[in-house]
Protein backbone atom coordinates (compact mmCIF):
# COMPACT_ATOMS: atom_id res chain seq x y z
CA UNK A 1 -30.53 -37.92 0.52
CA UNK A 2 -33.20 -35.82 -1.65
CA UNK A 3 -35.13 -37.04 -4.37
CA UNK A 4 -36.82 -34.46 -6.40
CA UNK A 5 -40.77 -35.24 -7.37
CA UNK A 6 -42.82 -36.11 -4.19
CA UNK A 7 -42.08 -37.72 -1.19
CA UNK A 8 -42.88 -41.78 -1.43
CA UNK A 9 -45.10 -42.54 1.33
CA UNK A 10 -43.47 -45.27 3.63
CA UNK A 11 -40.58 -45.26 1.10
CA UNK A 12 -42.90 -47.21 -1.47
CA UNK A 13 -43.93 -46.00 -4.86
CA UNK A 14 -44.49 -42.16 -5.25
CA UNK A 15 -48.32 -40.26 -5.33
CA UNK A 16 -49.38 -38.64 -8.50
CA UNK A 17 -50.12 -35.31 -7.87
CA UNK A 18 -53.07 -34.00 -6.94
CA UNK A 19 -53.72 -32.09 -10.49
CA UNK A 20 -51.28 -33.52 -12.86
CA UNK A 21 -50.45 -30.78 -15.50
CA UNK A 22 -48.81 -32.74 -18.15
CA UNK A 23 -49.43 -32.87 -21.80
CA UNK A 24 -53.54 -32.99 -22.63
CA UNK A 25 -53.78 -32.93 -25.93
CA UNK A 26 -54.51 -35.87 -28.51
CA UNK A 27 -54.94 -39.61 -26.96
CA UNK A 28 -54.38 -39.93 -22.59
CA UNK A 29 -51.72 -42.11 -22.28
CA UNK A 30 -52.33 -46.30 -21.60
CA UNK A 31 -51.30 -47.34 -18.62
CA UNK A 32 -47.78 -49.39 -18.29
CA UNK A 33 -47.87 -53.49 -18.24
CA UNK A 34 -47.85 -54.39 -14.12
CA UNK A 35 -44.30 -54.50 -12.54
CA UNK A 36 -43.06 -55.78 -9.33
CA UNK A 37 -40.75 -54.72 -6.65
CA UNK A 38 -38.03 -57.15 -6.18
CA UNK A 39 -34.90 -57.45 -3.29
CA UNK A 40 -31.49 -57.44 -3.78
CA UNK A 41 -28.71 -58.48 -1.65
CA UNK A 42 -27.71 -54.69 -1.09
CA UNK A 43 -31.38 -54.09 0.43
CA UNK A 44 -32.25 -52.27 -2.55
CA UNK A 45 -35.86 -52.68 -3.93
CA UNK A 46 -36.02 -52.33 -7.73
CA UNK A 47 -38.29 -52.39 -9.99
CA UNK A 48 -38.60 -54.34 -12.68
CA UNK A 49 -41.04 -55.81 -16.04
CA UNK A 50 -40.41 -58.96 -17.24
CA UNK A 51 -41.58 -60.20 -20.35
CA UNK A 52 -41.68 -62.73 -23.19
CA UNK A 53 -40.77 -67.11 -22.23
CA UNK A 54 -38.07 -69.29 -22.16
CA UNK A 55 -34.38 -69.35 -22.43
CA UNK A 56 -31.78 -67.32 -23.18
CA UNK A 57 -32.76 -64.33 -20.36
CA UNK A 58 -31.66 -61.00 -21.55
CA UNK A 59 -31.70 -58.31 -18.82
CA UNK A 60 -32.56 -54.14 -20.17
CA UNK A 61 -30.31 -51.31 -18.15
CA UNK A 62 -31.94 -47.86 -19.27
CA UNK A 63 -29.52 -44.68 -19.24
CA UNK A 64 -29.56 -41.60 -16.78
CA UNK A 65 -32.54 -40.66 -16.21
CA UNK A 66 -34.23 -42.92 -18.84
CA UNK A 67 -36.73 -45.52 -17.57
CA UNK A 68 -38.31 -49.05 -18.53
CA UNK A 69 -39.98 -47.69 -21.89
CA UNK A 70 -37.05 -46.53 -23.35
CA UNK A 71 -35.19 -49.85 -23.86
CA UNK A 72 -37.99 -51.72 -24.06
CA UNK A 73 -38.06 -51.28 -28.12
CA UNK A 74 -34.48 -52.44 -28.65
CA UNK A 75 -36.11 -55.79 -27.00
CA UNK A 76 -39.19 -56.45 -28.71
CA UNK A 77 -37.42 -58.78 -31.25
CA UNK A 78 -35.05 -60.66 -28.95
CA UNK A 79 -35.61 -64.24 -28.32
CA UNK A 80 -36.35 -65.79 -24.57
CA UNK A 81 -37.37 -64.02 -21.18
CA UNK A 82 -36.17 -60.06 -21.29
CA UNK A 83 -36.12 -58.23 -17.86
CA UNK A 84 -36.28 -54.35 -17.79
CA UNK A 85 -35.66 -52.98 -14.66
CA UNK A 86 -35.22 -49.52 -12.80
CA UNK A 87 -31.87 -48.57 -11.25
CA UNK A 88 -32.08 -46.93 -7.82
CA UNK A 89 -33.11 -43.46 -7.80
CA UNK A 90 -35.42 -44.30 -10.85
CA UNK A 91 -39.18 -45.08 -11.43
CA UNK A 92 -40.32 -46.77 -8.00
CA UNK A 93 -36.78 -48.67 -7.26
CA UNK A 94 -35.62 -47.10 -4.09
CA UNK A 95 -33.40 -44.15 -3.59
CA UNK A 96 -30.75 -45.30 -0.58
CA UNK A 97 -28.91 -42.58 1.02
CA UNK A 98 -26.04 -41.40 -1.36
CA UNK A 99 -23.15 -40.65 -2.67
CA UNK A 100 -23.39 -43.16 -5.27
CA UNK A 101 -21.14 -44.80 -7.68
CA UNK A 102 -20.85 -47.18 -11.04
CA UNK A 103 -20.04 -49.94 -8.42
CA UNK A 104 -23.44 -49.50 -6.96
CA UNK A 105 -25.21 -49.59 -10.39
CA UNK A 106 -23.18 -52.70 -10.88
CA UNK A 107 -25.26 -54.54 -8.08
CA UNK A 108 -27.93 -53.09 -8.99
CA UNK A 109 -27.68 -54.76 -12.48
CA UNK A 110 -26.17 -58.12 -10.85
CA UNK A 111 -29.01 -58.78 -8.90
CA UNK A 112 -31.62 -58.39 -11.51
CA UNK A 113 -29.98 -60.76 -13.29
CA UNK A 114 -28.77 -63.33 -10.90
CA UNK A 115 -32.47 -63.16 -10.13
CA UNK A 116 -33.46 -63.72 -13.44
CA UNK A 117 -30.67 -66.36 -14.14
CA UNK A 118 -29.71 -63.79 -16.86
CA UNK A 119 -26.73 -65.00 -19.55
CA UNK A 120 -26.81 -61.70 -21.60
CA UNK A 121 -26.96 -58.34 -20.95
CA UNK A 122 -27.92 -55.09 -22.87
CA UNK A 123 -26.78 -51.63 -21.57
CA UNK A 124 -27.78 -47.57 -22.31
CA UNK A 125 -25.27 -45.17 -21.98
CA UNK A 126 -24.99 -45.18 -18.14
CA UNK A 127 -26.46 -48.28 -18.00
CA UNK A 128 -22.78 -49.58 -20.48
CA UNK A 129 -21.03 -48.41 -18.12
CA UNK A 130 -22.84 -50.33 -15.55
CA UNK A 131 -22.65 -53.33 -17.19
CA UNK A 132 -18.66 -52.62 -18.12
CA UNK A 133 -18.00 -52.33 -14.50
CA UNK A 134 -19.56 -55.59 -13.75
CA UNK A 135 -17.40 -57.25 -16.50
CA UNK A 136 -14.53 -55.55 -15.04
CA UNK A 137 -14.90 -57.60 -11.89
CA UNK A 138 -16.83 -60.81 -13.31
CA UNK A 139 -15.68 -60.95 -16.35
CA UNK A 140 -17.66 -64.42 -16.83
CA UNK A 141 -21.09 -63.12 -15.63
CA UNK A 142 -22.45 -62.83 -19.36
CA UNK A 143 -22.23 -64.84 -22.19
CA UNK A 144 -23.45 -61.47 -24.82
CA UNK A 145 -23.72 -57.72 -24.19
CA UNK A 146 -24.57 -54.85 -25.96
CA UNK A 147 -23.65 -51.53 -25.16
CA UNK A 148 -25.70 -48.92 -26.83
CA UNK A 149 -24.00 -44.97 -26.28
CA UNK A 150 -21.54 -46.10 -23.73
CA UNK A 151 -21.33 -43.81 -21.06
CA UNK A 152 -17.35 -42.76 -20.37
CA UNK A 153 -15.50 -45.07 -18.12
CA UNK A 154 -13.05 -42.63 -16.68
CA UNK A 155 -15.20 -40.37 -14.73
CA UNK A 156 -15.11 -37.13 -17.27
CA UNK A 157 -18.20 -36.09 -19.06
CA UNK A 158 -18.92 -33.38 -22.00
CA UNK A 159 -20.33 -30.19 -20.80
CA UNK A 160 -23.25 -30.93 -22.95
CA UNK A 161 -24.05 -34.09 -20.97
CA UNK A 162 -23.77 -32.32 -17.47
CA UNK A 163 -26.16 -29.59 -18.80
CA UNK A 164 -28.45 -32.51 -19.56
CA UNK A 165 -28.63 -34.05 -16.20
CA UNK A 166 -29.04 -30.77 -14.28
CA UNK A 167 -31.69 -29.38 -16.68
CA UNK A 168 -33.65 -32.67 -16.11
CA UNK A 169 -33.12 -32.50 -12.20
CA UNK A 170 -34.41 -28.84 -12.01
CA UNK A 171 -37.78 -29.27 -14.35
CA UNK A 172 -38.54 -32.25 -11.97
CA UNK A 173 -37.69 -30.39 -9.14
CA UNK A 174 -40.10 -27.91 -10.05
CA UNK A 175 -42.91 -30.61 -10.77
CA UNK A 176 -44.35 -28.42 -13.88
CA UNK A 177 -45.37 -30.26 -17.09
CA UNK A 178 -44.29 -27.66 -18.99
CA UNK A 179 -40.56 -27.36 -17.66
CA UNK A 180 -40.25 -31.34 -17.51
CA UNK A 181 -41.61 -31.16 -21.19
CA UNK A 182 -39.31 -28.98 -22.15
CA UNK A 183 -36.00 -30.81 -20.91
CA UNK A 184 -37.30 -33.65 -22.38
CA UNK A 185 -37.41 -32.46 -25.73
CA UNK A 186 -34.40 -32.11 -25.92
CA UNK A 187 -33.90 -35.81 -26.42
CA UNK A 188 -36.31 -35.35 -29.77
CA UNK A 189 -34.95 -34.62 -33.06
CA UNK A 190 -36.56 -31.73 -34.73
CA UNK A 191 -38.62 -33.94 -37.13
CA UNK A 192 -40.29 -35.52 -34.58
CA UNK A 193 -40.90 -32.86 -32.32
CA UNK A 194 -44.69 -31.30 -32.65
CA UNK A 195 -45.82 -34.61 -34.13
CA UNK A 196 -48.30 -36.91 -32.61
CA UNK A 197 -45.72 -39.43 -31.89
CA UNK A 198 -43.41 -36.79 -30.34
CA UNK A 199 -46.46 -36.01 -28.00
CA UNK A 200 -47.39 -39.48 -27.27
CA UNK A 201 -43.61 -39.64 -26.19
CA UNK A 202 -43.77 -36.61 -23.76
CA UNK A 203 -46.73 -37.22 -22.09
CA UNK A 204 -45.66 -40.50 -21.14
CA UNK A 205 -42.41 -39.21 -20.14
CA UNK A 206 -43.96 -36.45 -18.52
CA UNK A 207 -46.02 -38.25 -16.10
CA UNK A 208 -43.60 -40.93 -15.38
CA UNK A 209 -41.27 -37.97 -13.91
CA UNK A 210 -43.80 -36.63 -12.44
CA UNK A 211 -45.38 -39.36 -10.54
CA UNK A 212 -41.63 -40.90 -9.90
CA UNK A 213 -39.09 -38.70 -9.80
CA UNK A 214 -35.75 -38.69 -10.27
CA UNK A 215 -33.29 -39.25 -6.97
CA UNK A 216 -30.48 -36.19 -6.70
CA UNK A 217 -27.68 -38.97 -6.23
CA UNK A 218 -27.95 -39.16 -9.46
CA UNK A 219 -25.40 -36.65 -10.12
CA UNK A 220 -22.53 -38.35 -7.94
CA UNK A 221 -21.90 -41.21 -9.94
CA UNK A 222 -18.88 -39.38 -11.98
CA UNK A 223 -17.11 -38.49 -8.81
CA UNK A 224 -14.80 -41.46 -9.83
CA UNK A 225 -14.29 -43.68 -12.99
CA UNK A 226 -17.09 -46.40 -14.13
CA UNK A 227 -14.23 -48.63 -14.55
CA UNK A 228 -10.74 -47.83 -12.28
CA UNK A 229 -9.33 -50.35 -14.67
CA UNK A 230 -9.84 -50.65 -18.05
CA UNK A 231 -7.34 -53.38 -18.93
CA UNK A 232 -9.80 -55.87 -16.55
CA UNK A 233 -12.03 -55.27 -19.75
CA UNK A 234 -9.86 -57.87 -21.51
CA UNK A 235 -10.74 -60.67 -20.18
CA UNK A 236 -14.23 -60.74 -21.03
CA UNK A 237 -14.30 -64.04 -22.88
CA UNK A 238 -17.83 -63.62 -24.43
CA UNK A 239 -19.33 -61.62 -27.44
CA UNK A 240 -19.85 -57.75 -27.11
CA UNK A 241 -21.59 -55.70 -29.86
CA UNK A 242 -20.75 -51.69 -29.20
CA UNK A 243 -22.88 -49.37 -30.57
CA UNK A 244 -22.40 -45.42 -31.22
CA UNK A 245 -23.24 -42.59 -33.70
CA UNK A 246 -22.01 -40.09 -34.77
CA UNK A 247 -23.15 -36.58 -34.08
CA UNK A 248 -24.33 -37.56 -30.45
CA UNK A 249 -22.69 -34.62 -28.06
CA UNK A 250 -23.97 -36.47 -24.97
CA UNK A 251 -22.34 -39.58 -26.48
CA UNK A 252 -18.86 -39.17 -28.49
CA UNK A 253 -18.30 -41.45 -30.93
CA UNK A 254 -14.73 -42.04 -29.46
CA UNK A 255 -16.40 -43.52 -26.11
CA UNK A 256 -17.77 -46.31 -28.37
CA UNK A 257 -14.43 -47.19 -30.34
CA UNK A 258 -12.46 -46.91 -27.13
CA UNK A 259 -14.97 -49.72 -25.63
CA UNK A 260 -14.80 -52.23 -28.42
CA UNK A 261 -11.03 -51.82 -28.59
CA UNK A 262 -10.95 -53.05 -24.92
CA UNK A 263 -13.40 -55.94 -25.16
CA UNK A 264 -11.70 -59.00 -26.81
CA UNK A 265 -13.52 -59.16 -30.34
CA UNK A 266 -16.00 -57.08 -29.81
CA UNK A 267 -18.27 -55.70 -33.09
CA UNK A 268 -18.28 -51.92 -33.45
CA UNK A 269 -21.45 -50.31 -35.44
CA UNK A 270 -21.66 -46.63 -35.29
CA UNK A 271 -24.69 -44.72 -37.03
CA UNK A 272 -24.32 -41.73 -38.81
CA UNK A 273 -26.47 -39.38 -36.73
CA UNK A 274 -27.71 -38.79 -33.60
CA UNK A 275 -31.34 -39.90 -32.14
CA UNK A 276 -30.89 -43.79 -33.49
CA UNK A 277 -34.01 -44.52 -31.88
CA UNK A 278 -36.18 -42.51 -33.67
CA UNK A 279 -34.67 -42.29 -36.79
CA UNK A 280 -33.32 -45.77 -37.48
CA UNK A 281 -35.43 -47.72 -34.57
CA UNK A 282 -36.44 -50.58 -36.79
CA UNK A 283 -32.39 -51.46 -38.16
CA UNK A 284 -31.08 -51.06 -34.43
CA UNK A 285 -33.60 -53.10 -33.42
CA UNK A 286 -32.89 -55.45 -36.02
CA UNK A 287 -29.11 -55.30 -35.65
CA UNK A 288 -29.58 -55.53 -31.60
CA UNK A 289 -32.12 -59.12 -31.39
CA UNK A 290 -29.96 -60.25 -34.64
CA UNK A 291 -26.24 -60.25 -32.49
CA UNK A 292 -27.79 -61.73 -29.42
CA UNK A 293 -30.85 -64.27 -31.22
CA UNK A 294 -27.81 -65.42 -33.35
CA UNK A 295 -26.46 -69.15 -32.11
């Protein structure tokens, strides 16, 4: 097992380094809210944030590479407890000794929420797919779920995606601001690239990587389908709201309307371009605490 960034000591949390070289311009970055270090049934440790009181408990699964922060925003209207959490190989959540698979992710998300008593679920990309393969074998386990840019269930990926994932490994491999900065940007439309809210965004991003890491495994999880079979999808008997855009080359469209055609009722929304978070945050985030605050 490798994990690119530096070593944890004692398999804990990982160092800064000793002269961090990320972004210095404008405002330093606040530090997070505290999180905590939970265990799981698999012997896992991951990390995760919980905030906000009270019932229903929603639990946050980020994307590839993606991290607490990132879905926090699609939560900040949603009603009750919300748990965001790390999946192995990500932030400080361990990094167990690959290869890995959607099956693993699965637990991953299961114990968060059996944890959290957790009755709906919200998932990014490869965090859907996550969540899809845990419906595929509890179909029961969640009352709601979003899926936000499913991630494909069949085990194939879009050359743009795999170009994605290895440019990310390398600039963290290297441990440079400047390279992780530049993969990163990538996930920044043009208009808000060179702003001061595309910078805040980096830095943060930037020293999260660099302090954390990203876990090689990473790139075994396509070795075999998220979902072996997609029929089981049908008989989820809850409500599912799938969400896509078009435009998104990491994220076809056609991922998204092949998903809500195999969960029983499920809403379909797609966007018109790319980015949703940044150019539409304040609708998704509307639309997203709207389908699961609703009664």
């Amino acid at each position: 097992m490798r994990r690119f960034g530096p070593p944890p000591p004692d398999g804990g949390p990982r160092l800064q380094r000793r002269e961090p070289t990320g972004p210095r311009s404008g405002r330093p970055t606040l530090p997070g809210p505290p999180t905590e270090l939970i265990s799981t049934p698999s012997g896992v440790r991951l990390e995760q944030l919980v905030t906000g009181v009270g019932d229903p408990v929603t639990v946050f699964a980020h994307g590839l590479g993606g991290d607490i922060s990132g879905t926090r925003p699609m939560g900040s209207a949603v009603a009750g407890r919300r748990v965001f959490f790390h999946f192995r190989g990500h932030g400080r959540s361990d990094a167990p000794v690959g290869p890995w698979t959607f099956g693993d992710l699965a637990e991953d998300l299961r114990a968060v929420a059996d944890v959290a008593g957790a009755t709906r679920a919200l998932g990014v990309s490869m965090g859907a797919g996550a969540l899809c393969r845990l419906l595929s074998e509890t179909p029961q386990r969640f009352e709601r779920v979003v899926c936000y840019l499913p991630a494909p269930l069949d085990g194939t990926r879009p050359a743009a995606a795999e170009a994605r994932v290895e440019r990310l490994l390398a600039a963290v491999e290297s441990g440079e601001a400047a390279s992780i900065a530049a993969a990163v940007e990538f996930e920044l439309p043009a208009s808000v690239r060179n702003t001061p809210t595309g910078w805040s965004y980096l830095r943060q991003r930037v020293e999260q990587l660099q302090r954390d890491g990203l876990a090689a495994e990473l790139t075994t999880l396509w070795h075999e389908p998220a979902v072996a079979d997609l029929s089981a999808l049908r008989a989820f008997q809850g409500r599912a709201l799938v969400i896509g855009c078009q435009g998104d080359e990491v994220h076809p469209v056609g991922w998204a309307e092949r998903l809500a055609s195999l969960l029983p009722g499920a809403s379909l929304h797609v966007y018109d371009r790319p980015a949703v978070l940044w150019t539409n945050r304040a609708e998704l985030r509307e639309r997203v605490s709207s389908f699961l605050n609703s009664p």
